[in-house]
C-alpha atoms as a PDB file:
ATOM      1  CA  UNK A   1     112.130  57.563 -11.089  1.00  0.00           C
ATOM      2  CA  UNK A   2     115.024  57.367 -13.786  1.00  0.00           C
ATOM      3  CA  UNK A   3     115.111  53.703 -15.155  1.00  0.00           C
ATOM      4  CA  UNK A   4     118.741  53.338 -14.470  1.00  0.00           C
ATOM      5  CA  UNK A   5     117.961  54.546 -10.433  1.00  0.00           C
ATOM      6  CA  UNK A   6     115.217  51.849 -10.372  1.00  0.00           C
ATOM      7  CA  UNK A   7     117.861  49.088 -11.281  1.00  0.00           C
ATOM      8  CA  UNK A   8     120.523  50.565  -8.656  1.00  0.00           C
ATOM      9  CA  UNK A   9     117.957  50.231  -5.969  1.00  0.00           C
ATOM     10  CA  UNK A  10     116.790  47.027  -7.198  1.00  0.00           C
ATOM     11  CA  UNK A  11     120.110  45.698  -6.661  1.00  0.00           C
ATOM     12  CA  UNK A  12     120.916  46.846  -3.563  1.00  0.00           C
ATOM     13  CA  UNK A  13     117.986  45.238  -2.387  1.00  0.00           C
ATOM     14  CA  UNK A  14     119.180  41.955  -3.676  1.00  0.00           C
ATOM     15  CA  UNK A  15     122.693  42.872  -2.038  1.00  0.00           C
ATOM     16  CA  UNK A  16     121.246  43.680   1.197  1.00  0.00           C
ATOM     17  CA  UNK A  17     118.648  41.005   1.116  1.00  0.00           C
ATOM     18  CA  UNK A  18     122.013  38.494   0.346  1.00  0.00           C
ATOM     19  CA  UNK A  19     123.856  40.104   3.483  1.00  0.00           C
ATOM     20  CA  UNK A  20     120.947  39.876   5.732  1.00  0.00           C
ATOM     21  CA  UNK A  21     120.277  36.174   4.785  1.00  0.00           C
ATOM     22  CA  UNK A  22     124.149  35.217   4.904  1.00  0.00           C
ATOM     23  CA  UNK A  23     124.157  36.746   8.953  1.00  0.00           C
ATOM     24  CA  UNK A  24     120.992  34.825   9.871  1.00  0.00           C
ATOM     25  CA  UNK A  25     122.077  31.486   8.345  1.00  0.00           C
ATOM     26  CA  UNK A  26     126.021  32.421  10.069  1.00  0.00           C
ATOM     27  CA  UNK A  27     123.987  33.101  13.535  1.00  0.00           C
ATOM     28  CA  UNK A  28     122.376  29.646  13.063  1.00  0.00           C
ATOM     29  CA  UNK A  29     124.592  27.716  11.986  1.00  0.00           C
ATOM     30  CA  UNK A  30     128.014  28.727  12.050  1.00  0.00           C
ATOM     31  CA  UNK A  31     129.897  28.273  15.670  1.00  0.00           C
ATOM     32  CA  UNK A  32     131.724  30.665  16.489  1.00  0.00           C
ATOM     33  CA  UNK A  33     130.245  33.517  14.485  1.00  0.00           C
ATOM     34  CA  UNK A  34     128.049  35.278  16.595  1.00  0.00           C
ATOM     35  CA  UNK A  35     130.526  36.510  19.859  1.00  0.00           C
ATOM     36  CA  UNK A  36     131.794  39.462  19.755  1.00  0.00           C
ATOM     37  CA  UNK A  37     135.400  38.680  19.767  1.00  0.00           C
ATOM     38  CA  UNK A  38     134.742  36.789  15.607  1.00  0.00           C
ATOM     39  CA  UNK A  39     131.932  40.229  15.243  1.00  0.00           C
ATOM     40  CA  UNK A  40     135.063  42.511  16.120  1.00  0.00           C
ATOM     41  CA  UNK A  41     137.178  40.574  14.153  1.00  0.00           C
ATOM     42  CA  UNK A  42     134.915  40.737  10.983  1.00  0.00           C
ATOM     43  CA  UNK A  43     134.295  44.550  11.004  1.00  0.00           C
ATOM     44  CA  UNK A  44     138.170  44.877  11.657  1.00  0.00           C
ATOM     45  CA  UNK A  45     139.072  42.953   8.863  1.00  0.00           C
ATOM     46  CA  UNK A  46     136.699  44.357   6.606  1.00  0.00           C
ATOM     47  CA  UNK A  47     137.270  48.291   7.913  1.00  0.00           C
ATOM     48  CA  UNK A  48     140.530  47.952   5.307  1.00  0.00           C
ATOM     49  CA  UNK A  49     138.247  47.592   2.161  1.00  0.00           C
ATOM     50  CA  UNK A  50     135.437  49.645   3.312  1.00  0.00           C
ATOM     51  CA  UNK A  51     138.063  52.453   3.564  1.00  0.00           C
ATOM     52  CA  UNK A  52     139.109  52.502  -0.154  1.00  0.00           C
ATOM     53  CA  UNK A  53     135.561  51.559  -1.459  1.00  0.00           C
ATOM     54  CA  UNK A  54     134.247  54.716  -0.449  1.00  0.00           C
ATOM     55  CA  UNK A  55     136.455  57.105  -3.508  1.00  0.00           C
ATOM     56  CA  UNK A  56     137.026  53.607  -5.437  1.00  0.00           C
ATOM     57  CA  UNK A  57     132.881  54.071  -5.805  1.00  0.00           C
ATOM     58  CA  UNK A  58     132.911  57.581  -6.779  1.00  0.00           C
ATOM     59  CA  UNK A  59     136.057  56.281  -9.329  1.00  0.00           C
ATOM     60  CA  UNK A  60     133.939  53.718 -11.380  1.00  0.00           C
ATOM     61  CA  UNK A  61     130.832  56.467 -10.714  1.00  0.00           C
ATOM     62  CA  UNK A  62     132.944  58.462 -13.078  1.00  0.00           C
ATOM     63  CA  UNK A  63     134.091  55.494 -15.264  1.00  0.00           C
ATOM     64  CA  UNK A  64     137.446  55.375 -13.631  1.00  0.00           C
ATOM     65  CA  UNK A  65     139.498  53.044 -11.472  1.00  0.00           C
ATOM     66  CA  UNK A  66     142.247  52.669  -9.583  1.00  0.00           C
ATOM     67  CA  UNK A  67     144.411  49.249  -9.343  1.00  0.00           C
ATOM     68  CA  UNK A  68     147.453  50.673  -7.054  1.00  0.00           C
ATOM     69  CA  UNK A  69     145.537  51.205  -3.988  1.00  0.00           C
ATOM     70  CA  UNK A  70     146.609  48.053  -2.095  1.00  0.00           C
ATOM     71  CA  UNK A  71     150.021  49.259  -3.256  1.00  0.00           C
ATOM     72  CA  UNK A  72     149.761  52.698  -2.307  1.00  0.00           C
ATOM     73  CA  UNK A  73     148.433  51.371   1.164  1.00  0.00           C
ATOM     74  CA  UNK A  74     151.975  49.198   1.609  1.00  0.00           C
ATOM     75  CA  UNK A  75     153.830  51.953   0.682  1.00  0.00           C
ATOM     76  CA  UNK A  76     151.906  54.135   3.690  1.00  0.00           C
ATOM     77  CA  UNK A  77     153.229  51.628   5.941  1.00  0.00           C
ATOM     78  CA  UNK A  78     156.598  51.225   4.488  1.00  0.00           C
ATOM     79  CA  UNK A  79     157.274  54.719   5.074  1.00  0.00           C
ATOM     80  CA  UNK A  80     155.502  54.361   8.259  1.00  0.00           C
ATOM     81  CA  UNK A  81     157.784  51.855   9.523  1.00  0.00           C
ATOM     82  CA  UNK A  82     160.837  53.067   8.309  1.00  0.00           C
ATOM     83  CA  UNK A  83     160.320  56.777   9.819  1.00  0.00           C
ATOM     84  CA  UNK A  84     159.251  54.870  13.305  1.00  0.00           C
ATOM     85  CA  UNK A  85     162.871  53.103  12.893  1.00  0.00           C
ATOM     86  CA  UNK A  86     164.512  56.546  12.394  1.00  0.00           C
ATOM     87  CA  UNK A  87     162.844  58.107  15.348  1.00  0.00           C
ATOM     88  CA  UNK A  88     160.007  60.345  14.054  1.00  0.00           C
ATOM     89  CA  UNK A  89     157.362  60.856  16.299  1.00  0.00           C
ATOM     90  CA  UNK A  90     154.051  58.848  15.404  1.00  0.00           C
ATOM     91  CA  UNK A  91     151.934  61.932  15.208  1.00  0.00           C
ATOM     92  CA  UNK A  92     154.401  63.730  13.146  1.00  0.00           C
ATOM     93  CA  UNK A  93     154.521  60.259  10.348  1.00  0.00           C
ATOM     94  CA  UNK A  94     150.952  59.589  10.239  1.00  0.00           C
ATOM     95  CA  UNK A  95     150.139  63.008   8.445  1.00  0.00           C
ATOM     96  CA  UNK A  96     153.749  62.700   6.118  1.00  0.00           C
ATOM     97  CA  UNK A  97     151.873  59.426   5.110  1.00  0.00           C
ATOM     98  CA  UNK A  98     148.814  60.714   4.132  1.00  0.00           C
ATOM     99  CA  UNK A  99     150.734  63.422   1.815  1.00  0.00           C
ATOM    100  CA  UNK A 100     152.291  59.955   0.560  1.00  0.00           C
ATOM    101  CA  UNK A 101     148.943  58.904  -0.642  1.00  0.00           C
ATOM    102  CA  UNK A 102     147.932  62.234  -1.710  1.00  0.00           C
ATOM    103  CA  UNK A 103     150.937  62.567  -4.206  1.00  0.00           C
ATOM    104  CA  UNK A 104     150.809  58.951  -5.055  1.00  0.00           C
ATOM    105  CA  UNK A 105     146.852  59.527  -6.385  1.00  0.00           C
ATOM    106  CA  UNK A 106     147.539  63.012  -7.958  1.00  0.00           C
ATOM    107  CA  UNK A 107     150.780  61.224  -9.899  1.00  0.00           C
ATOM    108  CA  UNK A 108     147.832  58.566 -11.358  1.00  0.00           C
ATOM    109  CA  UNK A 109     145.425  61.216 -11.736  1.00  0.00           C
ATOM    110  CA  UNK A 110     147.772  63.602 -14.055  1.00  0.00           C
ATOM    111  CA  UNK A 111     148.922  60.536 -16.087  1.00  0.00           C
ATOM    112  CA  UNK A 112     144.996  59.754 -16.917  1.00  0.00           C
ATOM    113  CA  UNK A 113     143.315  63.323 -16.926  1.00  0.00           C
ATOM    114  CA  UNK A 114     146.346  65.357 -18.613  1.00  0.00           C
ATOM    115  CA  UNK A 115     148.212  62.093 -20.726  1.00  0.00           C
ATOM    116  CA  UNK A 116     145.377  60.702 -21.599  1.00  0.00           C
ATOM    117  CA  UNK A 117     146.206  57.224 -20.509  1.00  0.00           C
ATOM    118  CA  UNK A 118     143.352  54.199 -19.721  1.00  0.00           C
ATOM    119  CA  UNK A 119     143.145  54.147 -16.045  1.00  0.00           C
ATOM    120  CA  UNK A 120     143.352  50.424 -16.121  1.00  0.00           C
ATOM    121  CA  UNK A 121     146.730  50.383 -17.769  1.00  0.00           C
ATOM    122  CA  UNK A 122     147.983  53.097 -15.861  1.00  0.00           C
ATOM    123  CA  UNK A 123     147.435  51.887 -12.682  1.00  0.00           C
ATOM    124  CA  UNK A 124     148.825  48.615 -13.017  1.00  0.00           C
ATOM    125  CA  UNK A 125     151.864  50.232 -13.973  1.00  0.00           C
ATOM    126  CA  UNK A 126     151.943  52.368 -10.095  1.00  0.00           C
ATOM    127  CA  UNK A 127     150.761  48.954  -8.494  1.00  0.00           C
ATOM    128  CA  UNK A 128     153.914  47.568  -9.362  1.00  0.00           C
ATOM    129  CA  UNK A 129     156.011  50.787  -9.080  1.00  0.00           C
ATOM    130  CA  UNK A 130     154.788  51.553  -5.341  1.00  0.00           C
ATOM    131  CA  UNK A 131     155.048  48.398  -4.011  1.00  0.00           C
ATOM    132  CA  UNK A 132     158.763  48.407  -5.549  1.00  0.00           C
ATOM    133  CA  UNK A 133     159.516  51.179  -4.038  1.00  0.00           C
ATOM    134  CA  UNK A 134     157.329  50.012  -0.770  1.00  0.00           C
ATOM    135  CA  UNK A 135     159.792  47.430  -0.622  1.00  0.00           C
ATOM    136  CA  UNK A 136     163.272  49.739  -1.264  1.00  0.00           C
ATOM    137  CA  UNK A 137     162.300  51.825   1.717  1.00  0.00           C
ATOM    138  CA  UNK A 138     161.377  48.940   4.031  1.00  0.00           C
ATOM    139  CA  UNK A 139     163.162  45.706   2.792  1.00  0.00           C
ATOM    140  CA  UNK A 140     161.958  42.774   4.806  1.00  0.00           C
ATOM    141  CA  UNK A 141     162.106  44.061   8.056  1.00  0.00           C
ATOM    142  CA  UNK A 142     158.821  43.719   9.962  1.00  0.00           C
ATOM    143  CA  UNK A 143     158.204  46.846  12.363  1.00  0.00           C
ATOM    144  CA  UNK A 144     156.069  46.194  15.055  1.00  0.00           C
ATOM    145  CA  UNK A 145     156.316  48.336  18.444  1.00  0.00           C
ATOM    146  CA  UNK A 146     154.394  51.199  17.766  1.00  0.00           C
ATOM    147  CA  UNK A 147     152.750  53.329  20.966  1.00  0.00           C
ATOM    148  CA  UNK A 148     150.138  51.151  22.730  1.00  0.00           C
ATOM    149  CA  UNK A 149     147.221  53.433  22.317  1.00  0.00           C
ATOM    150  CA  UNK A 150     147.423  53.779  18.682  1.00  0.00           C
ATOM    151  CA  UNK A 151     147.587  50.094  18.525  1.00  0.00           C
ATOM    152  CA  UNK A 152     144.268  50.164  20.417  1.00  0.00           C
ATOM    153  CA  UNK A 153     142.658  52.318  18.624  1.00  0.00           C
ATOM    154  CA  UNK A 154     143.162  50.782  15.186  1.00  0.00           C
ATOM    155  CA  UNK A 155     142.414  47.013  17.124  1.00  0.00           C
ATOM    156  CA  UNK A 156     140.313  47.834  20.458  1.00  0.00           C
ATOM    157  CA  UNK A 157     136.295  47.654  21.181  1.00  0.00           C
ATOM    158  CA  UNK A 158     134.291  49.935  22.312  1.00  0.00           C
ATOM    159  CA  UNK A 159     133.738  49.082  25.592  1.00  0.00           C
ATOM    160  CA  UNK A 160     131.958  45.877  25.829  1.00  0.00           C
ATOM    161  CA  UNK A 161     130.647  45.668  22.953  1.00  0.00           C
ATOM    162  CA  UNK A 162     131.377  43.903  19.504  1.00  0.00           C
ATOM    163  CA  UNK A 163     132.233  47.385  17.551  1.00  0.00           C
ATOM    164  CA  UNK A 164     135.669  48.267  16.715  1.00  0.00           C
ATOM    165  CA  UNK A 165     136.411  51.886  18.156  1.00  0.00           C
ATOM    166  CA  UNK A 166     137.691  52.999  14.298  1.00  0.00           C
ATOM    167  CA  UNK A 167     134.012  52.236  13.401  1.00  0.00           C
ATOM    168  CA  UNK A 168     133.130  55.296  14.360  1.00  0.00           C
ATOM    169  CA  UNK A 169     135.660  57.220  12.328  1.00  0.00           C
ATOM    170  CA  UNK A 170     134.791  54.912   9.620  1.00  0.00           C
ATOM    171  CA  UNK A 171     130.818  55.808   9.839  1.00  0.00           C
ATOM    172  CA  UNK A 172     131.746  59.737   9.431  1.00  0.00           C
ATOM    173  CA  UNK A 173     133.572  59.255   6.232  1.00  0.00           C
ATOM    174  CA  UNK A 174     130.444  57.056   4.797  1.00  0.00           C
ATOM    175  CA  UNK A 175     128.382  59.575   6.062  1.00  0.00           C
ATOM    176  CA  UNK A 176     130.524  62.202   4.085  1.00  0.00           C
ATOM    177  CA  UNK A 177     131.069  60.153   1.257  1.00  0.00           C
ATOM    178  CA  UNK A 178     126.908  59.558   0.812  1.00  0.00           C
ATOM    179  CA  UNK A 179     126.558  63.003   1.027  1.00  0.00           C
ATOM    180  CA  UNK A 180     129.153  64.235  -1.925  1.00  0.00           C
ATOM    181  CA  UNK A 181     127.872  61.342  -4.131  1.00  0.00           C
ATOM    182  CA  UNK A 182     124.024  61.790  -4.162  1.00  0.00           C
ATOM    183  CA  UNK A 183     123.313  65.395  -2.730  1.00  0.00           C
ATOM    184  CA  UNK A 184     125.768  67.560  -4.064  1.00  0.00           C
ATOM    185  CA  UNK A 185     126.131  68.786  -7.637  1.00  0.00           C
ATOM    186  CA  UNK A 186     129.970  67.265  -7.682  1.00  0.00           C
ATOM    187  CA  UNK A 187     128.594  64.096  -7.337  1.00  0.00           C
ATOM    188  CA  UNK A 188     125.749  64.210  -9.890  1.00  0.00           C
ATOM    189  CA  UNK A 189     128.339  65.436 -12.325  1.00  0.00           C
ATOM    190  CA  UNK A 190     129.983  62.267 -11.419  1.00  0.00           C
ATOM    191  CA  UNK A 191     127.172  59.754 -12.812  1.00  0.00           C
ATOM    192  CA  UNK A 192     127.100  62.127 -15.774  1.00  0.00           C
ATOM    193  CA  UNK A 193     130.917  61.516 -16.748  1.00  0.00           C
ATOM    194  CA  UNK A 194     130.432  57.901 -16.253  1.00  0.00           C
ATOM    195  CA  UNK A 195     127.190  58.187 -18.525  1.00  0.00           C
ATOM    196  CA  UNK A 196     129.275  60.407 -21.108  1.00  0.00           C
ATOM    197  CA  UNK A 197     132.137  62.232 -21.327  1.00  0.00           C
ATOM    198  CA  UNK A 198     131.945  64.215 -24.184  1.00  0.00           C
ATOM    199  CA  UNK A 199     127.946  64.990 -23.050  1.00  0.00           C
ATOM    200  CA  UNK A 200     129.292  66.050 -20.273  1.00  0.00           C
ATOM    201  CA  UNK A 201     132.160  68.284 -21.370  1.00  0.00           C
ATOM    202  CA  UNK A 202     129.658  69.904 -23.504  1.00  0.00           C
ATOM    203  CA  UNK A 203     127.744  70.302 -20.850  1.00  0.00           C
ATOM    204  CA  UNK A 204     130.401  72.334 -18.842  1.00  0.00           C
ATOM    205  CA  UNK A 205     131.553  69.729 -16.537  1.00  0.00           C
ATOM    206  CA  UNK A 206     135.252  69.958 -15.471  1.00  0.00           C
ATOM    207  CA  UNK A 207     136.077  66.502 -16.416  1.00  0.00           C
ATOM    208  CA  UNK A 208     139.783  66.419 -16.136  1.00  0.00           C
ATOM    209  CA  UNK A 209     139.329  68.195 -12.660  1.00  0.00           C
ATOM    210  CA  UNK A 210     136.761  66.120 -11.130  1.00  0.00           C
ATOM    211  CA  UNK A 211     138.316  62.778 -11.935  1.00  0.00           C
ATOM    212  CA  UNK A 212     141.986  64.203 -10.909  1.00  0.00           C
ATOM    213  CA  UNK A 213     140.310  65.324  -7.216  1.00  0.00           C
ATOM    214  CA  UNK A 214     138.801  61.777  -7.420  1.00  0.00           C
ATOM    215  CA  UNK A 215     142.305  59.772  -7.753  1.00  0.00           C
ATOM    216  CA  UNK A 216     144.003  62.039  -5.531  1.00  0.00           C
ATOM    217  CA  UNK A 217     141.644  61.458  -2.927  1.00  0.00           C
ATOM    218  CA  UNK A 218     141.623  57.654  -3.565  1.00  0.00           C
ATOM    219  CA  UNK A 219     145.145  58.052  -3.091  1.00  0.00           C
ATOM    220  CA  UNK A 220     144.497  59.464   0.195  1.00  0.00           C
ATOM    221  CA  UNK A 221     142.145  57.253   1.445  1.00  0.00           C
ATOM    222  CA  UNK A 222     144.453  54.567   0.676  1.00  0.00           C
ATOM    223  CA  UNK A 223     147.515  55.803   2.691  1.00  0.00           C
ATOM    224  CA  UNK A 224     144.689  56.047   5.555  1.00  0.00           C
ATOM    225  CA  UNK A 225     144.179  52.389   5.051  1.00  0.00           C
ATOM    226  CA  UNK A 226     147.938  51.523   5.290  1.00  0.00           C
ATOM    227  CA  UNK A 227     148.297  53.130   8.467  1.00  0.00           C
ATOM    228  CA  UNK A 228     145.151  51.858   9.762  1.00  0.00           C
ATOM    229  CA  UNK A 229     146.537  48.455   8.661  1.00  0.00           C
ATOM    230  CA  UNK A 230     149.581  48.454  10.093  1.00  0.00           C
ATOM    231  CA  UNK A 231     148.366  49.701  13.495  1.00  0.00           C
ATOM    232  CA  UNK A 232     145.615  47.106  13.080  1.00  0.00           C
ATOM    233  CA  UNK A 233     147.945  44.228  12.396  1.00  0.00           C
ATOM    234  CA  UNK A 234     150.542  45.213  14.309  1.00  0.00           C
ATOM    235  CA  UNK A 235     153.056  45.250  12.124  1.00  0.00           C
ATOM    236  CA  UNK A 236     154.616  47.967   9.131  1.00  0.00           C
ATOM    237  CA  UNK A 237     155.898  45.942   6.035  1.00  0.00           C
ATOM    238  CA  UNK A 238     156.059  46.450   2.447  1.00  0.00           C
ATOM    239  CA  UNK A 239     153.703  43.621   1.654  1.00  0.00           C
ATOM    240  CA  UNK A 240     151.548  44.775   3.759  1.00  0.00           C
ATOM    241  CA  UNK A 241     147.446  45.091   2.168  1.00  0.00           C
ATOM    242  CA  UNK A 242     148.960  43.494  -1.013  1.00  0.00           C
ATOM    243  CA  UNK A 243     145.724  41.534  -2.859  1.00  0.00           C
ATOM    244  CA  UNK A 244     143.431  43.973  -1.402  1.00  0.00           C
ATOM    245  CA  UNK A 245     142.631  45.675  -4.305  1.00  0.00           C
ATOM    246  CA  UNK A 246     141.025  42.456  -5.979  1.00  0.00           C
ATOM    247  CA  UNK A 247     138.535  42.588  -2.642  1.00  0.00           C
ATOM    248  CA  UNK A 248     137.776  46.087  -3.338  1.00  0.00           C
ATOM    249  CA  UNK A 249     137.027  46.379  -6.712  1.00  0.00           C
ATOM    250  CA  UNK A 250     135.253  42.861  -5.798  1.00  0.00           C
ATOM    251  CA  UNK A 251     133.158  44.039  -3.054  1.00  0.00           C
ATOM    252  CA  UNK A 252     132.511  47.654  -4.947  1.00  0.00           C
ATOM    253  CA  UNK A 253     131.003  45.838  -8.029  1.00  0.00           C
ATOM    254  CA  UNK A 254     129.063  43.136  -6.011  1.00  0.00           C
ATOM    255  CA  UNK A 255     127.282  46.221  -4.987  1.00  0.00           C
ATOM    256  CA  UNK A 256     126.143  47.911  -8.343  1.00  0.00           C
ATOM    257  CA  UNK A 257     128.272  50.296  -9.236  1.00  0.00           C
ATOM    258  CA  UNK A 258     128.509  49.373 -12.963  1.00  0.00           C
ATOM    259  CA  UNK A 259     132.295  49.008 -14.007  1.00  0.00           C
ATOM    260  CA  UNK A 260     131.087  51.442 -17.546  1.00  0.00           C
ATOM    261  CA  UNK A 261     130.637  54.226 -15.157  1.00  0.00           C
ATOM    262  CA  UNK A 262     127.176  56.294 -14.396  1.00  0.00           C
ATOM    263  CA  UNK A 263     125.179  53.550 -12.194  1.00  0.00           C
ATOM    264  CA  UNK A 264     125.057  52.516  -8.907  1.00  0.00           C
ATOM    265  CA  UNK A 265     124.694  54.022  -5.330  1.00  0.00           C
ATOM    266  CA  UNK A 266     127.188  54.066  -2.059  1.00  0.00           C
ATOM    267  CA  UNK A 267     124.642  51.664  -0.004  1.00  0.00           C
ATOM    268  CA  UNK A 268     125.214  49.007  -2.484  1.00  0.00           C
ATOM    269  CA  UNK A 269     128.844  49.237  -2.930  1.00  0.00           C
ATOM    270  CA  UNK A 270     128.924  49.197   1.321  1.00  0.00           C
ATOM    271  CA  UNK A 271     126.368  46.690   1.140  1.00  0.00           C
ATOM    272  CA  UNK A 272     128.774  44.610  -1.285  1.00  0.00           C
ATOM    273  CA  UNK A 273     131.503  45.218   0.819  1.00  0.00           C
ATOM    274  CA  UNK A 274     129.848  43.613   4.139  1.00  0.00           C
ATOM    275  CA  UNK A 275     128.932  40.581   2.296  1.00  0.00           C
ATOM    276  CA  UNK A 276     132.092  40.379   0.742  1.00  0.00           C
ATOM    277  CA  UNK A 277     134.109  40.659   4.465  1.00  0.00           C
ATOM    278  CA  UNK A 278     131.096  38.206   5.931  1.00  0.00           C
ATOM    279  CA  UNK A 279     131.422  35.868   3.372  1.00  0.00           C
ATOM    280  CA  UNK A 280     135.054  35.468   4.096  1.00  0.00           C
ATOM    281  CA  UNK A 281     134.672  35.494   7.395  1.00  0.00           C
ATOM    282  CA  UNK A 282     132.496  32.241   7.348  1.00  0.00           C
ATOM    283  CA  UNK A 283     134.409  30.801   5.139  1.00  0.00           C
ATOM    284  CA  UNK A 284     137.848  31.366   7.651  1.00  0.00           C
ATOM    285  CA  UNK A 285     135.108  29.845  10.297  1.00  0.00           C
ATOM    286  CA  UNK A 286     134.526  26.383   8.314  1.00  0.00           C
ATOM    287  CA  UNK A 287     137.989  26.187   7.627  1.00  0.00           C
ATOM    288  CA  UNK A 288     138.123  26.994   3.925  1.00  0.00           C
ATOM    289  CA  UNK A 289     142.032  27.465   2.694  1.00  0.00           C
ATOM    290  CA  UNK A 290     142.991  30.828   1.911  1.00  0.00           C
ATOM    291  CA  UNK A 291     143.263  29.609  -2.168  1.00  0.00           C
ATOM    292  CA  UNK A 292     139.872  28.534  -2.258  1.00  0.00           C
ATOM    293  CA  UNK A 293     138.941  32.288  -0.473  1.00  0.00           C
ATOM    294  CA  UNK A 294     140.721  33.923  -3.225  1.00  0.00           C
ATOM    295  CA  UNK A 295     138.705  32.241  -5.714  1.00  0.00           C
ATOM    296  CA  UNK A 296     135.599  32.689  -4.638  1.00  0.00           C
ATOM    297  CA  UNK A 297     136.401  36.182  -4.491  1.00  0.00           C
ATOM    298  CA  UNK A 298     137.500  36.006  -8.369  1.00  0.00           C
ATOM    299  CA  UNK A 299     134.022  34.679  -9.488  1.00  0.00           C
ATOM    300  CA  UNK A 300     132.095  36.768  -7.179  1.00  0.00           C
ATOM    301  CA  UNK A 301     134.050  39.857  -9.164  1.00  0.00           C
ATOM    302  CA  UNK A 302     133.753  38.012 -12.501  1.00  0.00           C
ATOM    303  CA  UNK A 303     129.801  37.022 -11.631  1.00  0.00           C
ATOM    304  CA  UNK A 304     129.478  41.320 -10.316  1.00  0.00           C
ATOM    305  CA  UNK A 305     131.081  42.695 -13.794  1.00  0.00           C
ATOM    306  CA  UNK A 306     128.786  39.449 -15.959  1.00  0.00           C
ATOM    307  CA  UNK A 307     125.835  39.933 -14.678  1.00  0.00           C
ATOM    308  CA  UNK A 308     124.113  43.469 -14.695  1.00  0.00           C
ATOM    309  CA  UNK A 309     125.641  42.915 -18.916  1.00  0.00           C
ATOM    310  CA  UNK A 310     123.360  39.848 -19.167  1.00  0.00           C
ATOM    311  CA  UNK A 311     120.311  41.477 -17.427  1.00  0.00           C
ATOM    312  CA  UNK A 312     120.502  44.396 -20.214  1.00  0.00           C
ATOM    313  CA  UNK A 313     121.046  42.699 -23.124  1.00  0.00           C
ATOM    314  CA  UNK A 314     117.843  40.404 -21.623  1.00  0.00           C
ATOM    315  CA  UNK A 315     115.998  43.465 -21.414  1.00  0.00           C
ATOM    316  CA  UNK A 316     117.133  44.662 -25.017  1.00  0.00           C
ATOM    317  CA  UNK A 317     116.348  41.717 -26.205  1.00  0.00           C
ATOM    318  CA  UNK A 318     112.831  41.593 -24.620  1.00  0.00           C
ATOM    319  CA  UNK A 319     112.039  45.388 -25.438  1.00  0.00           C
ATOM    320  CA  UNK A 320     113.549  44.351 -29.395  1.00  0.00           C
ATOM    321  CA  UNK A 321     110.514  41.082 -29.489  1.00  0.00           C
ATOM    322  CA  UNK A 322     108.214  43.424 -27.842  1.00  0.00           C
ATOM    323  CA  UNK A 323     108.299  46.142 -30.921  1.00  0.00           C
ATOM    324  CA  UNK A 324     109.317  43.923 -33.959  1.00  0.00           C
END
């Protein structure tokens, strides 16, 4: 087994090890946590950033990343609300939205792949443009009486039990996202961008291509989340998801994927994400303030990006004594 492989599973170990220690000591000890009513809550909450982790993966995969999805997300349901006020059936804005997204992501993508802009810079610049114009379309106004069994979907059970029902939409995308990422040759030219570029240009890889599909679906994905969040919540505004990029990125580096591009597998980034959303979840339990939430958050993302650094100059170091 590659060397780099050995350290993504390693870590996902550790990750899953984390989220399996993290439930048993919430089950214990923390009231409250173990009914299904907090369970339901959890997944639902977390369903948001699972959502945008799955391209946002595939992104940093290819040494990419994508800062405006929280922003493309409250511009989904800024438009969503808005076309609701005019009188557009839901079924006829839900699909408009997701061509939002789509156009929002290929916009990023052609300013990276065919500019030749840093991905970082360029999508701070859209995080702040979309939720500008998030907020033009929208203003203030909070919509909030959209059709019943939409709003059930995005916030009901299935039947008795603790799982949301958009779970189950939720597990198909994973299971479709697993499957372009490690068993398809798309996805191993992925970890070979990330590794390389210029290898892999010279190795006939359609760079510019694959990494504008990759922020055009991102794009998508996150318009999917702004509609799932508004029907989730309740409630359409242009603030809506905004911070929820720092949880992704957060939750996607927790699990492995290394932010230089060409390591890392889905399970740990999904792992990362369910520890992330548990983590907060206990936290909300004991009564932690919202600040102090956001902060951990920070250092869990600055301890994510730190870390696997320190481990290979360690090893460097080590393999340096071992030959000198």
């Amino acid at each position: 087994m590659p060397e780099s492989l050995t350290r993504a599973v390693r870590w996902d170990t550790v990750v899953g090890a984390l989220l399996i220690v993290l439930l048993l000591f919430s089950f214990t000890f923390v009231a409250g946590f173990g009914n299904a009513l907090n369970l339901s809550f959890l997944i639902g909450n977390t369903l948001p950033i699972a959502l945008i982790a799955l391209p946002m993966t595939l992104l940093v995969v290819a040494g990419e990343i994508d800062l405006s999805v929280a922003s493309t997300a409250g511009l989904s349901g800024a438009v969503m609300g808005r076309l609701w006020n005019e009188g557009m059936a839901i079924e006829t804005i839900i699909p408009v939205c997701l061509l939002l997204g789509v156009v929002c992501g290929l916009v990023n993508g052609l300013l990276v792949t065919r500019l030749g802009l840093p991905s970082l810079a360029v999508t701070i610049g859209t995080l702040a443009a979309y939720r500008g114009i998030a907020q033009i379309v929208l203003g203030s106004d909070a919509v909030t009486d959209f059709p019943a069994q939409y709003l059930q979907f995005a916030a009901g059970r299935l039947g008795d039990s603790f799982l949301p029902q958009a779970f189950l939409p939720f597990l198909v995308l994973l299971v479709i996202a697993v499957l372009v990422l490690h068993a398809t040759p798309f996805g191993r030219s992925l970890f070979a961008i990330g590794a390389g570029e210029e290898a892999a240009r010279f190795a006939g890889i359609r760079v510019r291509r694959h990494k504008l599909v990759l922020f055009t679906v991102t794009g998508l994905m996150a318009s999917l989340t702004g509609v799932f969040w508004a029907l989730h919540y309740a409630s359409a505004r242009y603030d809506n998801a905004t911070g929820l990029e720092l949880s992704v990125v957060a939750a996607v580096l927790l699990g492995g994927i290394d932010f230089d591009g060409g390591r890392g597998t889905l399970g740990g980034a999904v792992a990362g994400v369910f520890l992330l959303g548990a983590l907060q979840n206990v936290m909300s339990l004991l009564n932690v303030s919202a600040q102090s939430q956001i902060v951990v958050t920070g250092v869990l993302l600055v301890i994510s990006v730190l870390g696997p650094r320190v481990a290979r100059q360690i090893a460097l170091a080590r393999a340096a004594g071992s030959t000198g």
